[in-house]
PDB file of N, CA and C in Angstrom:
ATOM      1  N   UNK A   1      92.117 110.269 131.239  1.00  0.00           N
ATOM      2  CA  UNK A   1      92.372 110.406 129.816  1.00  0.00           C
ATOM      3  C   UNK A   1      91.254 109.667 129.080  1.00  0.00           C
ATOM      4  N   UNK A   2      90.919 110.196 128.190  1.00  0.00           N
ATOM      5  CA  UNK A   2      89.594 109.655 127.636  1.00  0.00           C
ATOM      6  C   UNK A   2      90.026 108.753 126.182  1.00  0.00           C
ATOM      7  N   UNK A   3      89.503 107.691 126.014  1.00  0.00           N
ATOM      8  CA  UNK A   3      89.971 106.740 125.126  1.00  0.00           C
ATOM      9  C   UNK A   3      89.975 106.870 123.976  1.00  0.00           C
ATOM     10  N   UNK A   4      89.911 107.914 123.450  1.00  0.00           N
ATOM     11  CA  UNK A   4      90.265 108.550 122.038  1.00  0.00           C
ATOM     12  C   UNK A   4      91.159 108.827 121.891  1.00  0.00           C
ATOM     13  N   UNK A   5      91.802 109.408 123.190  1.00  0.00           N
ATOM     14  CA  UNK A   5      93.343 110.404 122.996  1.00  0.00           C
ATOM     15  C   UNK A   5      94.229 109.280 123.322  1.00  0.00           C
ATOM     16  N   UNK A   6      93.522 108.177 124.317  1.00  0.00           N
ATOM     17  CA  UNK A   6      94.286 107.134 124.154  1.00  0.00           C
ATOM     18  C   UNK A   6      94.619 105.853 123.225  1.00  0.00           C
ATOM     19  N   UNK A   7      94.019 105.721 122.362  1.00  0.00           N
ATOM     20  CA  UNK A   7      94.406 105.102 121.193  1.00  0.00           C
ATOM     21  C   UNK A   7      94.843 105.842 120.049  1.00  0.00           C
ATOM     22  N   UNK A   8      94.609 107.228 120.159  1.00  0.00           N
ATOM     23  CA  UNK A   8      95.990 108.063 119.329  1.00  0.00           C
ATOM     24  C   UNK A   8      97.189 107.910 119.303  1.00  0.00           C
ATOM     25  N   UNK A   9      97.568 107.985 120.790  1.00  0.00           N
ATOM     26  CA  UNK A   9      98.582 108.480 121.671  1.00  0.00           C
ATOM     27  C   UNK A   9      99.014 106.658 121.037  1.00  0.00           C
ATOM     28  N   UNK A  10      99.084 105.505 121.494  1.00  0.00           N
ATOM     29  CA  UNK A  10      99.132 104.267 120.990  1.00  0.00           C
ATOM     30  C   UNK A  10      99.493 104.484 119.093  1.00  0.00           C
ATOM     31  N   UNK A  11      98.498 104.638 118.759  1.00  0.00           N
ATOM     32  CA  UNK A  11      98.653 104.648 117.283  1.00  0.00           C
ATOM     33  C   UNK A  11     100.172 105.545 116.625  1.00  0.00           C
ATOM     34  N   UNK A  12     100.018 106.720 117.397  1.00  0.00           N
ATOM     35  CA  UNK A  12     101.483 106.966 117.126  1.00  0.00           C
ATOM     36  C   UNK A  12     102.846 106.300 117.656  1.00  0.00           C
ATOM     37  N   UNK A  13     102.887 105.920 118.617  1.00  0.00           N
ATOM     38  CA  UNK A  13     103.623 104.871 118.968  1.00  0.00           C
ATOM     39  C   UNK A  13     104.269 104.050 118.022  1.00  0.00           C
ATOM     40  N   UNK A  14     102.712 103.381 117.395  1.00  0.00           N
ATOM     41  CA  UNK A  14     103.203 101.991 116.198  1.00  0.00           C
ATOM     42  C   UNK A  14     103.746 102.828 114.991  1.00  0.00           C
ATOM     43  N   UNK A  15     103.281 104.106 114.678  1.00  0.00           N
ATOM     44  CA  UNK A  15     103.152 104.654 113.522  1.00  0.00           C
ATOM     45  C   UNK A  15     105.055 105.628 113.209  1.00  0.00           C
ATOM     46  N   UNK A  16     105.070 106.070 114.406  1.00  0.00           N
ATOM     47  CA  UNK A  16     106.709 106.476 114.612  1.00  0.00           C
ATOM     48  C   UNK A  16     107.676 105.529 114.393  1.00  0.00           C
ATOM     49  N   UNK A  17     108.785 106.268 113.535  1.00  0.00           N
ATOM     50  CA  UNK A  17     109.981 105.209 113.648  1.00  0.00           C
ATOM     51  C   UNK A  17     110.336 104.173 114.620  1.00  0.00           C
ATOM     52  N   UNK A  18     110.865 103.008 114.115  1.00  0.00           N
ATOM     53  CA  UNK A  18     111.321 102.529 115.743  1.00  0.00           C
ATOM     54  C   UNK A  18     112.867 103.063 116.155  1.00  0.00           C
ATOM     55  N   UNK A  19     113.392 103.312 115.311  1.00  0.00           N
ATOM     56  CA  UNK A  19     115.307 104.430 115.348  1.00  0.00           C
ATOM     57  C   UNK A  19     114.815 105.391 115.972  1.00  0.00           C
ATOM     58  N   UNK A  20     113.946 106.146 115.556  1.00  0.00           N
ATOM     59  CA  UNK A  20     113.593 107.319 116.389  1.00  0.00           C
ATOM     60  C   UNK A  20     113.070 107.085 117.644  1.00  0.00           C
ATOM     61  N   UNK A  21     111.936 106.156 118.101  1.00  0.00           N
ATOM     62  CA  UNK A  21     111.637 105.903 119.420  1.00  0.00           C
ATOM     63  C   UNK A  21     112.917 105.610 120.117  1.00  0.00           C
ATOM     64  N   UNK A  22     113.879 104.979 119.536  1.00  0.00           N
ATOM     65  CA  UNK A  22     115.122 104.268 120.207  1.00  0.00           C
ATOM     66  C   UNK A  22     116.402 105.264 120.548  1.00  0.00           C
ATOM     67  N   UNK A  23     115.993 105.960 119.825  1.00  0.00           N
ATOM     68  CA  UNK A  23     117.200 106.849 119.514  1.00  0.00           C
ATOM     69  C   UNK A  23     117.491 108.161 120.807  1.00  0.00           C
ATOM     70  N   UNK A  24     116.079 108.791 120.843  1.00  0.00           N
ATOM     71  CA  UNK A  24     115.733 109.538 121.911  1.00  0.00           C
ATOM     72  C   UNK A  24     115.783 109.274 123.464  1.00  0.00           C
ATOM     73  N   UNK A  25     116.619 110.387 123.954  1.00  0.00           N
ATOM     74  CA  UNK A  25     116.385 110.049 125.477  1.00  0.00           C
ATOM     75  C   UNK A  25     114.900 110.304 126.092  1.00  0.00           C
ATOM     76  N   UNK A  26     115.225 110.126 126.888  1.00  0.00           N
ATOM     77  CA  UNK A  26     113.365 110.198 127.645  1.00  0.00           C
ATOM     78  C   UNK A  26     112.187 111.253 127.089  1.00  0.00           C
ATOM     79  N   UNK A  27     113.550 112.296 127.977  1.00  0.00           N
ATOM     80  CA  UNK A  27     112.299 113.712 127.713  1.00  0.00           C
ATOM     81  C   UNK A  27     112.113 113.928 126.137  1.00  0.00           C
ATOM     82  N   UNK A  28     112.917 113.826 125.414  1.00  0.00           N
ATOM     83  CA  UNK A  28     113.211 114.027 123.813  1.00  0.00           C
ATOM     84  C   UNK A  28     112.088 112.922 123.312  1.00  0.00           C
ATOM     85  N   UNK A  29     111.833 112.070 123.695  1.00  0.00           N
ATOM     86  CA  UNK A  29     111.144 110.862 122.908  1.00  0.00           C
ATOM     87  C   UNK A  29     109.550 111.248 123.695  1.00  0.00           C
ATOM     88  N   UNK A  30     109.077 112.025 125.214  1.00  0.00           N
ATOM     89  CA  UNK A  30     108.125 112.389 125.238  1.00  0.00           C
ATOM     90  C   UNK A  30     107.647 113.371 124.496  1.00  0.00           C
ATOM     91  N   UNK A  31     108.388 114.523 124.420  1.00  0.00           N
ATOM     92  CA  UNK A  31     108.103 115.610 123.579  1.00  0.00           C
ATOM     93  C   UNK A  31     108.180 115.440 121.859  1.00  0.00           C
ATOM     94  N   UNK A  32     108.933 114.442 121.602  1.00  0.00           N
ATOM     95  CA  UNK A  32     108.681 114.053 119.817  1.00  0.00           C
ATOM     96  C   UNK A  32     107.229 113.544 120.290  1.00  0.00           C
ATOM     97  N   UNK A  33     106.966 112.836 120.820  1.00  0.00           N
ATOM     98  CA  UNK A  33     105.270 111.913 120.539  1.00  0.00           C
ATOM     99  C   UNK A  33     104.198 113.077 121.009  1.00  0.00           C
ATOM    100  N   UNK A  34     104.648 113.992 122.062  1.00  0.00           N
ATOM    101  CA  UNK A  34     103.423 114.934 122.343  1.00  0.00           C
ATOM    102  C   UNK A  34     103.623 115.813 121.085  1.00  0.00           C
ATOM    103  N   UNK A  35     104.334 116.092 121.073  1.00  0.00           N
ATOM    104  CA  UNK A  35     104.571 117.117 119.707  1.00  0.00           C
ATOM    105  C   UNK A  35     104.024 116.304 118.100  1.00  0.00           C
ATOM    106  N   UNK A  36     104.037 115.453 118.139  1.00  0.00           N
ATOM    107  CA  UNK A  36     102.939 114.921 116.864  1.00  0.00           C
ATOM    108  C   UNK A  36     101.887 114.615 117.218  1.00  0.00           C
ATOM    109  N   UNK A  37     101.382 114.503 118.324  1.00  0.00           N
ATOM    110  CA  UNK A  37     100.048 114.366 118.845  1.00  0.00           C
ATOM    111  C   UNK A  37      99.527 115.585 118.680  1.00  0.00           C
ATOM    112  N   UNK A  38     100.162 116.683 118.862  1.00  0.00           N
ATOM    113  CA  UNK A  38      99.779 118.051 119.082  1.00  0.00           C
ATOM    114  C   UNK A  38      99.475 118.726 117.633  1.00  0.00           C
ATOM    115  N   UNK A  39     100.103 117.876 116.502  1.00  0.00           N
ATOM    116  CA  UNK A  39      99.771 118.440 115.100  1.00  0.00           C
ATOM    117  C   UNK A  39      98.687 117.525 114.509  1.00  0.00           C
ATOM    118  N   UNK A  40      98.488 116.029 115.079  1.00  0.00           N
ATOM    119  CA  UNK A  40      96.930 115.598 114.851  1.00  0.00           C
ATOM    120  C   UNK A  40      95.733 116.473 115.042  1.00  0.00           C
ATOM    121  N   UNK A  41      95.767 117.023 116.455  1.00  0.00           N
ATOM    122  CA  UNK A  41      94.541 117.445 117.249  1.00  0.00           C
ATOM    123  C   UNK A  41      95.504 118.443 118.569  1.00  0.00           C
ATOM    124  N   UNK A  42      94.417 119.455 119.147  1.00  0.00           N
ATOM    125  CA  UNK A  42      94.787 120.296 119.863  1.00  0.00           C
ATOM    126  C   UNK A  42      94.933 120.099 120.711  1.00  0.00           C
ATOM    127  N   UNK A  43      95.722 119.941 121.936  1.00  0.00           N
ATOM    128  CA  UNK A  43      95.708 119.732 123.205  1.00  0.00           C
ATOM    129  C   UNK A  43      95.701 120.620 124.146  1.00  0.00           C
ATOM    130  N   UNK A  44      95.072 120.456 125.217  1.00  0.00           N
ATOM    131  CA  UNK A  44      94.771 121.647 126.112  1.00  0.00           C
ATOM    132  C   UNK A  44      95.805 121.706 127.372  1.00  0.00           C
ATOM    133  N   UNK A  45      96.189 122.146 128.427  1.00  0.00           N
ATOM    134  CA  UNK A  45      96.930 121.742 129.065  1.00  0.00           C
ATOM    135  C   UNK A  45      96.897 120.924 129.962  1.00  0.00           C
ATOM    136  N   UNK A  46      95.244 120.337 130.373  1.00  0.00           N
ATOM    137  CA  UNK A  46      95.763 119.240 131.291  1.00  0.00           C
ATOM    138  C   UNK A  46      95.651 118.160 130.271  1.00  0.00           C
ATOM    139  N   UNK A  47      94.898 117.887 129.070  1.00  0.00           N
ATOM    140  CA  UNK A  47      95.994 116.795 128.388  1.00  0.00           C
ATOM    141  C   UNK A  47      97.009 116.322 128.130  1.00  0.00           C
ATOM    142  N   UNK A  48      97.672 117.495 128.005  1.00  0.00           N
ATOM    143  CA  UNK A  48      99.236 118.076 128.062  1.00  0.00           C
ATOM    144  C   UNK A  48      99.688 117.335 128.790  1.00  0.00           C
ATOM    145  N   UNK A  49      99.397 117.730 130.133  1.00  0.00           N
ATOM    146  CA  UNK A  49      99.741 117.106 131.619  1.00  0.00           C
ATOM    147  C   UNK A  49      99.562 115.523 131.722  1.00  0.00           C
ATOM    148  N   UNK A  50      98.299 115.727 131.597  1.00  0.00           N
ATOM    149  CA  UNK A  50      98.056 113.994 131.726  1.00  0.00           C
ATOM    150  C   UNK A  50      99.140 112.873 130.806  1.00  0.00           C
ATOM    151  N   UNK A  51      99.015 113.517 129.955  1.00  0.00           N
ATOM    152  CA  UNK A  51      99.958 112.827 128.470  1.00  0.00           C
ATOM    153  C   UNK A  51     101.084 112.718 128.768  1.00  0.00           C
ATOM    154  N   UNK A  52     101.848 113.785 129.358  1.00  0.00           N
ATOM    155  CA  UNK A  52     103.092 113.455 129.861  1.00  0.00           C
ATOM    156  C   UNK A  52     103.673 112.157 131.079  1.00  0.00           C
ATOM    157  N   UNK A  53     102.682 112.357 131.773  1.00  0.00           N
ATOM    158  CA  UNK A  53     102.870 111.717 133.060  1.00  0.00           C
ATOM    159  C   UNK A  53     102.722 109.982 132.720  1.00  0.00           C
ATOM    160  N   UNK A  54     101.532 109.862 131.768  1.00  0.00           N
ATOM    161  CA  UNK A  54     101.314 108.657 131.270  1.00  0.00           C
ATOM    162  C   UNK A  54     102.600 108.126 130.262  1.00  0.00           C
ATOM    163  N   UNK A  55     102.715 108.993 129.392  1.00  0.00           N
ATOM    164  CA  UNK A  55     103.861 109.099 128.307  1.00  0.00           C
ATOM    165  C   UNK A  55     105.402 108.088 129.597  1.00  0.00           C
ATOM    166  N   UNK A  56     105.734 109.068 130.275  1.00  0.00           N
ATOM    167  CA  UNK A  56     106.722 108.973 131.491  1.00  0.00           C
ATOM    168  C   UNK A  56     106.516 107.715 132.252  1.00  0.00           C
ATOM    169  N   UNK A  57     105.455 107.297 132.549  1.00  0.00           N
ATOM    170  CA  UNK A  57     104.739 105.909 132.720  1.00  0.00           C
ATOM    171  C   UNK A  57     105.190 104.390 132.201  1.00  0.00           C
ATOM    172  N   UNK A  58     105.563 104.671 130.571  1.00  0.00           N
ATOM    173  CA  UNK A  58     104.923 103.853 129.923  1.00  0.00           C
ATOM    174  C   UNK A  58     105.920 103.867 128.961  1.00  0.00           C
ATOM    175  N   UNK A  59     107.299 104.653 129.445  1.00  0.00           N
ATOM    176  CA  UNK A  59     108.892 104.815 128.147  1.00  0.00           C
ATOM    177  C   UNK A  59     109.266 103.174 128.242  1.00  0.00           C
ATOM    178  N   UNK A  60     109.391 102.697 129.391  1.00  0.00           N
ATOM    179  CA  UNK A  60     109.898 101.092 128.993  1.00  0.00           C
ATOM    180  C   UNK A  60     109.075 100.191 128.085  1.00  0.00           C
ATOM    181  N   UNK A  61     107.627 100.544 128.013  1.00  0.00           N
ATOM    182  CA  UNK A  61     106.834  99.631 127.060  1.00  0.00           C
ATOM    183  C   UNK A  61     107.329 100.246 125.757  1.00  0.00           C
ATOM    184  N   UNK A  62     107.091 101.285 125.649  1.00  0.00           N
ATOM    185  CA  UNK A  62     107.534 101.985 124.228  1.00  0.00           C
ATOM    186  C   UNK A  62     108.653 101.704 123.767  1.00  0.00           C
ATOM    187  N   UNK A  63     109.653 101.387 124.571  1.00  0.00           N
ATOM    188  CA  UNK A  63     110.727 101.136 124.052  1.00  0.00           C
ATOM    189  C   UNK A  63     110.873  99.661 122.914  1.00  0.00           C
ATOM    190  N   UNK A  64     110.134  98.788 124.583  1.00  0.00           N
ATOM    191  CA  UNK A  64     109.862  97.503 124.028  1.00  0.00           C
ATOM    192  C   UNK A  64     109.718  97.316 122.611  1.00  0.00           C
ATOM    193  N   UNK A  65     108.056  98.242 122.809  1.00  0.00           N
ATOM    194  CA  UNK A  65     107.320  97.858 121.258  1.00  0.00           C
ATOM    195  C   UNK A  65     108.224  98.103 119.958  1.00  0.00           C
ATOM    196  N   UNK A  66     108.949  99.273 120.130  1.00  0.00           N
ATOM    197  CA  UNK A  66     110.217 100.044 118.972  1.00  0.00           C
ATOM    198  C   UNK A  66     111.043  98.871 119.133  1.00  0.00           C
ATOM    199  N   UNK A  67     111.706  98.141 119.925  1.00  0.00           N
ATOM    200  CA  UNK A  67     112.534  97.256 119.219  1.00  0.00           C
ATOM    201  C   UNK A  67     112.338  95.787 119.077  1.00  0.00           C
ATOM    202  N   UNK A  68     110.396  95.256 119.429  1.00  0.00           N
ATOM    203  CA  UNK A  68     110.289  94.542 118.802  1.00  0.00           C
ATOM    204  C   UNK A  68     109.803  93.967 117.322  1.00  0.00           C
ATOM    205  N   UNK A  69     109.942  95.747 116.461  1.00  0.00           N
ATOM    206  CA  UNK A  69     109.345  95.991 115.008  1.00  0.00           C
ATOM    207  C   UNK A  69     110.831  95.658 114.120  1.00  0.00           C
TER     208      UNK A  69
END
């Protein structure tokens, strides 16, 4: 993943509700963040891919960060 898409992908994170990060079960809270990533900029499918897997990676930090705002 190249470090553009990865400090997007981050930036929406901080930039999303934290009710909404919290609120969502897994797959629902990957697909809300790919799905606004996807109306920033275009994604191709192995970004897609990659994004998910990392996304899936990385739900307990996200969570974190949402309920330490």
């Amino acid at each position: 993943m190249n470090p553009f898409l990865l400090r997007q992908f981050w930036s929406l994170v901080e930039t999303t509700q934290a009710q909404v990060l919290l609120s969502l079960d897994d797959a629902s809270l990957i697909q809300e963040l790919l799905g606004q990533l996807q109306q920033q900029r275009l994604l191709d499918s192995d970004e897609t891919s990659v994004l998910n897997d990392y996304a899936s990676s990385k739900l307990s930090l996200i969570r974190d960060i949402a309920q330490n705002r």
